[in-house]
N, C-alpha and C. Protein backbone atom coordinates (compact mmCIF):
# COMPACT_ATOMS: atom_id res chain seq x y z
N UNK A 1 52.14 7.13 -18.77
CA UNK A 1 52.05 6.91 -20.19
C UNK A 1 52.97 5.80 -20.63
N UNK A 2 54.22 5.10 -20.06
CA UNK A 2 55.22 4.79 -20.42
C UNK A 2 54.73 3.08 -20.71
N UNK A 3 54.07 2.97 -19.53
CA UNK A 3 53.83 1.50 -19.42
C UNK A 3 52.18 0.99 -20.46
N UNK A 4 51.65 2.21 -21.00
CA UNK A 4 50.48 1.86 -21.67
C UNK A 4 51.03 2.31 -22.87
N UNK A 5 51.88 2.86 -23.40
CA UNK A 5 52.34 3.05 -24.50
C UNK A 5 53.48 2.20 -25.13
N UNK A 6 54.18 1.27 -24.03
CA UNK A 6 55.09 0.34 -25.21
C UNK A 6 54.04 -1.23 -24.79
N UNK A 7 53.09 -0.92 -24.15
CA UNK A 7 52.03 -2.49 -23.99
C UNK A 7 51.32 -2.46 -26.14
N UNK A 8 51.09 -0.98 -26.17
CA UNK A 8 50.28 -0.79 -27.36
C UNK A 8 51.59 -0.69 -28.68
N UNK A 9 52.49 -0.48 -28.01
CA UNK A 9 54.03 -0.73 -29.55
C UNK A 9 54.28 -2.06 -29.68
N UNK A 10 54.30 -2.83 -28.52
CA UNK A 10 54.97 -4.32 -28.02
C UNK A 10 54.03 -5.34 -28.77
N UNK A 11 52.52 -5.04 -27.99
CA UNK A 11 52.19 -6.08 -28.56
C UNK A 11 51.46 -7.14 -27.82
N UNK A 12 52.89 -7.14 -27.06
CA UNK A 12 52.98 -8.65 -26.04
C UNK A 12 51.67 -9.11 -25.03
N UNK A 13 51.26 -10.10 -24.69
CA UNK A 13 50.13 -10.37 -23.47
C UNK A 13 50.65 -10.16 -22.69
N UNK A 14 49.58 -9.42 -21.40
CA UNK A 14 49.89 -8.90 -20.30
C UNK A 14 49.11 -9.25 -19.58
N UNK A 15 49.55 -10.01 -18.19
CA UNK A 15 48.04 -9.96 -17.43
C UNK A 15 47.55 -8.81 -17.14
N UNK A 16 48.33 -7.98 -15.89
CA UNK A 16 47.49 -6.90 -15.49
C UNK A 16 48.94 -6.00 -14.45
N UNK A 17 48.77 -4.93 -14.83
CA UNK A 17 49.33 -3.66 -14.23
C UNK A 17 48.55 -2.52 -14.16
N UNK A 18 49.66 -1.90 -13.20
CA UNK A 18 48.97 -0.18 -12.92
C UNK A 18 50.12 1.14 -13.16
N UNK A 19 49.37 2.02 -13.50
CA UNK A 19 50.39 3.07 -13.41
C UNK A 19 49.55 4.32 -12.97
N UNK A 20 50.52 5.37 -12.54
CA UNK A 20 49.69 6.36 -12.46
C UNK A 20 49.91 7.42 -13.04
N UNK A 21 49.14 8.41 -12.77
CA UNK A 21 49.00 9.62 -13.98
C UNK A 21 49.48 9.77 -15.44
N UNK A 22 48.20 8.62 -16.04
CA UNK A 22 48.46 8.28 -17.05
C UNK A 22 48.53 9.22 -18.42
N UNK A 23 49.38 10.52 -19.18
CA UNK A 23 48.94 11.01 -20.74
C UNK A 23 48.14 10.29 -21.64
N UNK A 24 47.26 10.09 -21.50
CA UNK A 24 47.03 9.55 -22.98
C UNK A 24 47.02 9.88 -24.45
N UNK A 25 47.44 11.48 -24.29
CA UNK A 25 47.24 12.03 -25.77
C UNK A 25 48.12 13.21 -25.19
N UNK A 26 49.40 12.92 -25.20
CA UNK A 26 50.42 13.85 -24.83
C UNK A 26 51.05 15.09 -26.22
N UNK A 27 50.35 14.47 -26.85
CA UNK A 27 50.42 15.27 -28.04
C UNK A 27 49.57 16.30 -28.28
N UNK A 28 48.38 16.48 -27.46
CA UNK A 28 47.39 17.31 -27.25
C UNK A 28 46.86 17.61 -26.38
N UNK A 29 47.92 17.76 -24.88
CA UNK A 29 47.96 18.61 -23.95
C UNK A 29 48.92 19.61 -24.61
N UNK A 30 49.09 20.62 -23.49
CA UNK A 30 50.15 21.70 -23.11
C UNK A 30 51.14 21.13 -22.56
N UNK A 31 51.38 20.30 -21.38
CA UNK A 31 52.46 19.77 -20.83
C UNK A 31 52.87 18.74 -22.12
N UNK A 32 52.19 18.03 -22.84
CA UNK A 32 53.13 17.15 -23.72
C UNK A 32 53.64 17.95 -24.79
N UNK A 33 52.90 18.71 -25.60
CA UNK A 33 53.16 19.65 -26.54
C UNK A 33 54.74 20.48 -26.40
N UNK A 34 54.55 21.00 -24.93
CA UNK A 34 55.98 21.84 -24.89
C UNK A 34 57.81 20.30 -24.64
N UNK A 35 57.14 19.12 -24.13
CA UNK A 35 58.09 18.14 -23.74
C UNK A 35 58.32 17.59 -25.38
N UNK A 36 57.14 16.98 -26.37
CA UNK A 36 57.78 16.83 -27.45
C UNK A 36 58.29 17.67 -28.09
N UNK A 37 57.76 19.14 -28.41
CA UNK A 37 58.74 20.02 -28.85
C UNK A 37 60.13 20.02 -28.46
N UNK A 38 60.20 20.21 -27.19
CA UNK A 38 61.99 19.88 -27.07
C UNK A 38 62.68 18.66 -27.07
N UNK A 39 62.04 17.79 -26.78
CA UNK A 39 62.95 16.23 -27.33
C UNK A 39 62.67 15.91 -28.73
N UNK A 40 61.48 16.38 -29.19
CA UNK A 40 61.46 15.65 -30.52
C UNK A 40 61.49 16.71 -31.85
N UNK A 41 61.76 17.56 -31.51
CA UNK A 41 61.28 18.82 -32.84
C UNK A 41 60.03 19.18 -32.85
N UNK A 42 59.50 19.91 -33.86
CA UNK A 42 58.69 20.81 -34.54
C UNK A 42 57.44 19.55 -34.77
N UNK A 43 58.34 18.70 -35.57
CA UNK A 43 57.24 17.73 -36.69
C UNK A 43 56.24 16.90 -35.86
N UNK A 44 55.01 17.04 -35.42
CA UNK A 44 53.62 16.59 -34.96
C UNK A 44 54.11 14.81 -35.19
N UNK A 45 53.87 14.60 -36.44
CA UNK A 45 53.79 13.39 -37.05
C UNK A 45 54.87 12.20 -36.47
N UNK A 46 55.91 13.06 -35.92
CA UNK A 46 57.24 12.01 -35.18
C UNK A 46 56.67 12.07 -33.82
N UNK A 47 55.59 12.75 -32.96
CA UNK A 47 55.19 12.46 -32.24
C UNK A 47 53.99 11.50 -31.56
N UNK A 48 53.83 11.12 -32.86
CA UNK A 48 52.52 9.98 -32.82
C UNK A 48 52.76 8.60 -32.53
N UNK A 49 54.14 8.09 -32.54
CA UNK A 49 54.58 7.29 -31.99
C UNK A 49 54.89 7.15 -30.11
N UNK A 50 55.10 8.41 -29.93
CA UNK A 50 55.08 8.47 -28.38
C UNK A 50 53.66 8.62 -27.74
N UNK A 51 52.84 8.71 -28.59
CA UNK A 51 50.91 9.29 -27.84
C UNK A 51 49.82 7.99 -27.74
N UNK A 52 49.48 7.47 -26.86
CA UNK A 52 48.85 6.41 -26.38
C UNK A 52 47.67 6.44 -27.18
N UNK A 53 46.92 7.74 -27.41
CA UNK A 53 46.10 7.89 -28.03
C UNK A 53 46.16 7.66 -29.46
N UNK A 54 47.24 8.07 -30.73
CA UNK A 54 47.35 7.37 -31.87
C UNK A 54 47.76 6.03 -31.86
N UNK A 55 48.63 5.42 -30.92
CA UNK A 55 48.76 4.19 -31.31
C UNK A 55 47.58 3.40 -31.12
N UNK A 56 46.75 3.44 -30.02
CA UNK A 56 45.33 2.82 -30.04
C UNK A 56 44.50 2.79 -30.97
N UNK A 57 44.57 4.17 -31.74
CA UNK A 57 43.75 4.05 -33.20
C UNK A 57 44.63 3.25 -34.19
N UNK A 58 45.83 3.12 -34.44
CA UNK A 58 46.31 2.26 -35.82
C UNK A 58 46.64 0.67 -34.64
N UNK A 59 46.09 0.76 -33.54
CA UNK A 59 46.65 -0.77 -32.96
C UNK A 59 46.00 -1.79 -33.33
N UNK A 60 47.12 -3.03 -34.07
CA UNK A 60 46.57 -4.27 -34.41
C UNK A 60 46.88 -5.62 -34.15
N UNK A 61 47.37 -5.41 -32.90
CA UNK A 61 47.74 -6.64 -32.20
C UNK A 61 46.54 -7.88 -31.78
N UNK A 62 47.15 -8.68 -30.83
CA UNK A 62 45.57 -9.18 -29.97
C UNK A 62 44.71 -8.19 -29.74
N UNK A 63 43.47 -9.09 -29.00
CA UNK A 63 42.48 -8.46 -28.72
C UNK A 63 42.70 -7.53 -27.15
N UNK A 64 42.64 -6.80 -26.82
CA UNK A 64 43.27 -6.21 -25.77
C UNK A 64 41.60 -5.96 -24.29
N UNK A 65 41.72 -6.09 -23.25
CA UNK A 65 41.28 -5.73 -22.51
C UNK A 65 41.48 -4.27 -22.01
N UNK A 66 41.20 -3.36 -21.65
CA UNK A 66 42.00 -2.11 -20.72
C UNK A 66 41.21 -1.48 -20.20
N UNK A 67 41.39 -1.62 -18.26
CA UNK A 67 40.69 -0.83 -17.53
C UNK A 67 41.33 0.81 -17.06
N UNK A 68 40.74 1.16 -17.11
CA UNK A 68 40.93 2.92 -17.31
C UNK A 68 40.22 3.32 -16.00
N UNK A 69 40.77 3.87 -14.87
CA UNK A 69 40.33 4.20 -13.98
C UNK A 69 40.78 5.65 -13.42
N UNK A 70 39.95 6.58 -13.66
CA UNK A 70 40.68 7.96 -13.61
C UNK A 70 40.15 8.70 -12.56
N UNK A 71 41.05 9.27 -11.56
CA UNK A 71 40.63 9.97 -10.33
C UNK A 71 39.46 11.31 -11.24
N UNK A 72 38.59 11.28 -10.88
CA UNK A 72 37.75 12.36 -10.72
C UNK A 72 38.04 13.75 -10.44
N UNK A 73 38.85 14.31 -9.74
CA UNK A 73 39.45 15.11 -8.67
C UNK A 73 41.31 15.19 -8.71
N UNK A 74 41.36 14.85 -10.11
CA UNK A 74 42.87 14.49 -10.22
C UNK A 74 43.02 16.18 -10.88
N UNK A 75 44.11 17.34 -10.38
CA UNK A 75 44.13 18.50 -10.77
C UNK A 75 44.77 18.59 -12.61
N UNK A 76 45.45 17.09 -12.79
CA UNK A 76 45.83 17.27 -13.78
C UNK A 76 44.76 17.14 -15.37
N UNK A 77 43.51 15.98 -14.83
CA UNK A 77 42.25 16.14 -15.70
C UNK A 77 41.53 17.42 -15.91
N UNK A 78 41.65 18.11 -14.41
CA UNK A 78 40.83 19.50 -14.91
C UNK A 78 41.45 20.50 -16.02
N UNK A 79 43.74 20.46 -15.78
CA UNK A 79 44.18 21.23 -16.46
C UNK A 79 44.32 20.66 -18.02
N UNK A 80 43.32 20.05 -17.87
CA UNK A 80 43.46 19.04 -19.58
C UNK A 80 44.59 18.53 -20.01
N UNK A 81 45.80 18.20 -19.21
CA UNK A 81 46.69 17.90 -19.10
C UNK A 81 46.54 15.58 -19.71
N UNK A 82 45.68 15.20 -18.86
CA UNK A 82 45.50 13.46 -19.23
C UNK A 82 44.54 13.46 -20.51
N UNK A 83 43.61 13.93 -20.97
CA UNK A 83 42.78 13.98 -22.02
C UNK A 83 41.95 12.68 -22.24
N UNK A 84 41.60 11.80 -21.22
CA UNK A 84 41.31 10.32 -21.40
C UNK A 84 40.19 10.22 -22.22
N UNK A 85 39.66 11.35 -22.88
CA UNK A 85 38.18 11.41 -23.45
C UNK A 85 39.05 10.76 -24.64
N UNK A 86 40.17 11.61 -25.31
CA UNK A 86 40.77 11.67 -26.26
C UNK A 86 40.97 10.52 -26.53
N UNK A 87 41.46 9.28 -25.57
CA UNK A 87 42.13 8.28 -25.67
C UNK A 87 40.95 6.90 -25.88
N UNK A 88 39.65 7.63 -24.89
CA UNK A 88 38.28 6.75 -25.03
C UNK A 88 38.20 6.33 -26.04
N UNK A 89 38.34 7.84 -27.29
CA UNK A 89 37.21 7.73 -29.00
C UNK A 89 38.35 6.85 -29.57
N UNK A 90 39.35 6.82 -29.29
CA UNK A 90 40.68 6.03 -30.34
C UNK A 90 40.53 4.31 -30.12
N UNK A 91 40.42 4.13 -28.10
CA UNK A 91 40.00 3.01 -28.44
C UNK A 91 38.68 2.51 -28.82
N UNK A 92 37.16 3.36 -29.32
CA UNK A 92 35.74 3.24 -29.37
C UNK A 92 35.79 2.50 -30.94
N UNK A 93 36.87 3.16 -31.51
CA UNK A 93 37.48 3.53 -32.89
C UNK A 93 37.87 1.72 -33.42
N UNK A 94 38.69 1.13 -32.24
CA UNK A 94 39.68 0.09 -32.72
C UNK A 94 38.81 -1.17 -32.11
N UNK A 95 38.16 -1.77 -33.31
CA UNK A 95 37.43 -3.26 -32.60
C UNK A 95 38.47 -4.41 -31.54
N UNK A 96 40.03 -4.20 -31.76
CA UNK A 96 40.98 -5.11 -30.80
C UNK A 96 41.00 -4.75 -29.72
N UNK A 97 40.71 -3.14 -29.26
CA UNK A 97 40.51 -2.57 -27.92
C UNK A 97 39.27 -2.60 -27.34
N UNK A 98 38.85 -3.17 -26.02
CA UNK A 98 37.86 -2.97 -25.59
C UNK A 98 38.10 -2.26 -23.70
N UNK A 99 37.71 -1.27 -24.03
CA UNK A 99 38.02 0.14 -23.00
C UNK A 99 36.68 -0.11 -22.20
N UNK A 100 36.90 0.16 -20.89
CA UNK A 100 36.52 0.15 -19.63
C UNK A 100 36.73 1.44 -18.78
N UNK A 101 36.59 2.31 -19.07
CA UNK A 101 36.26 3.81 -18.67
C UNK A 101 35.69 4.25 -17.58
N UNK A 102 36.36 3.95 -16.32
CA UNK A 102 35.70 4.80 -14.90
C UNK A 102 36.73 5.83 -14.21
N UNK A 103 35.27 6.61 -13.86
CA UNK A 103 35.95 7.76 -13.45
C UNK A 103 35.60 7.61 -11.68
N UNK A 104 36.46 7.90 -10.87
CA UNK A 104 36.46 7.68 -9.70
C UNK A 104 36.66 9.12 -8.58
N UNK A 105 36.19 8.49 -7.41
CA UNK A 105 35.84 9.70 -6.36
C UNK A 105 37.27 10.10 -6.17
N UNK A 106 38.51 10.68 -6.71
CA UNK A 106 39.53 10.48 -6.30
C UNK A 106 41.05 11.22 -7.00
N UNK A 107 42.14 11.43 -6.54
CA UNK A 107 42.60 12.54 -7.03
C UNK A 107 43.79 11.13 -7.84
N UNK A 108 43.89 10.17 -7.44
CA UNK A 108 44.87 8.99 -8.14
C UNK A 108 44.24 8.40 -9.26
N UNK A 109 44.50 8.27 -10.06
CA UNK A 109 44.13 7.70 -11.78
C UNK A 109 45.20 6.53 -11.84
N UNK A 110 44.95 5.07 -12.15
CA UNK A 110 45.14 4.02 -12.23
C UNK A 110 45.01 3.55 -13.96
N UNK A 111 45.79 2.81 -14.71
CA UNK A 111 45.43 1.82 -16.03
C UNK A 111 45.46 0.39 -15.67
N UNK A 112 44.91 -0.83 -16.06
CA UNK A 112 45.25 -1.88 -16.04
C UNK A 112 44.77 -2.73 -17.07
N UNK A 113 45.78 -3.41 -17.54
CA UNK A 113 45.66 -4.18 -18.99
C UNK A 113 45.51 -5.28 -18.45
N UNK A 114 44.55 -6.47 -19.26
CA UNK A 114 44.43 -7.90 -18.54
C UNK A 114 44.69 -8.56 -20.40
């Protein structure tokens, strides 16, 4: 989440990176839900700054590329833990994002911004 979430605060051009096991809407899993509760408080709304998924909907930077490549077979998609559907409609949402959405034979999930 770290490296697709200050690309979408920053701003900045990027050619291209990867990360893996990406949150995209850590605000609406269980694993992010219980981690912002204890670093950040109670209040939802102070957590929308840390969730890949709201900043993609209010993002108004350049025009952004982003390939989304998500293991298929990754145990953390089944425990609804990555939510990338979540993160799909936010960027479907934002005409500067144009999302590239594959899902792969595979338990490793990859991002890459161009």
């Amino acid at each position: 989440m770290e490296l697709l979430l200050l690309h979408l605060k920053i701003q900045e051009n990027t050619s291209v990176f990867r990360c893996m096991h990406q949150l995209q809407n850590p605000s609406e899993c269980p694993w992010g839900v219980k981690a912002f509760t204890g670093f950040l408080g109670e209040n939802k709304q102070a957590w929308k700054q840390y969730d890949a998924t709201h900043l993609a909907k209010e993002y108004d930077g350049p025009k952004l590329e982003i390939l989304l490549d998500q293991g298929g077979d990754d145990p953390y998609l089944t425990d609804k833990q990555l939510l990338p559907e979540n993160f799909a409609a936010s960027c479907s949402s934002n005409k500067l994002l144009n999302l590239n959405y594959r899902t792969q034979q595979a338990t490793i999930m990859g991002i890459s911004l161009s």
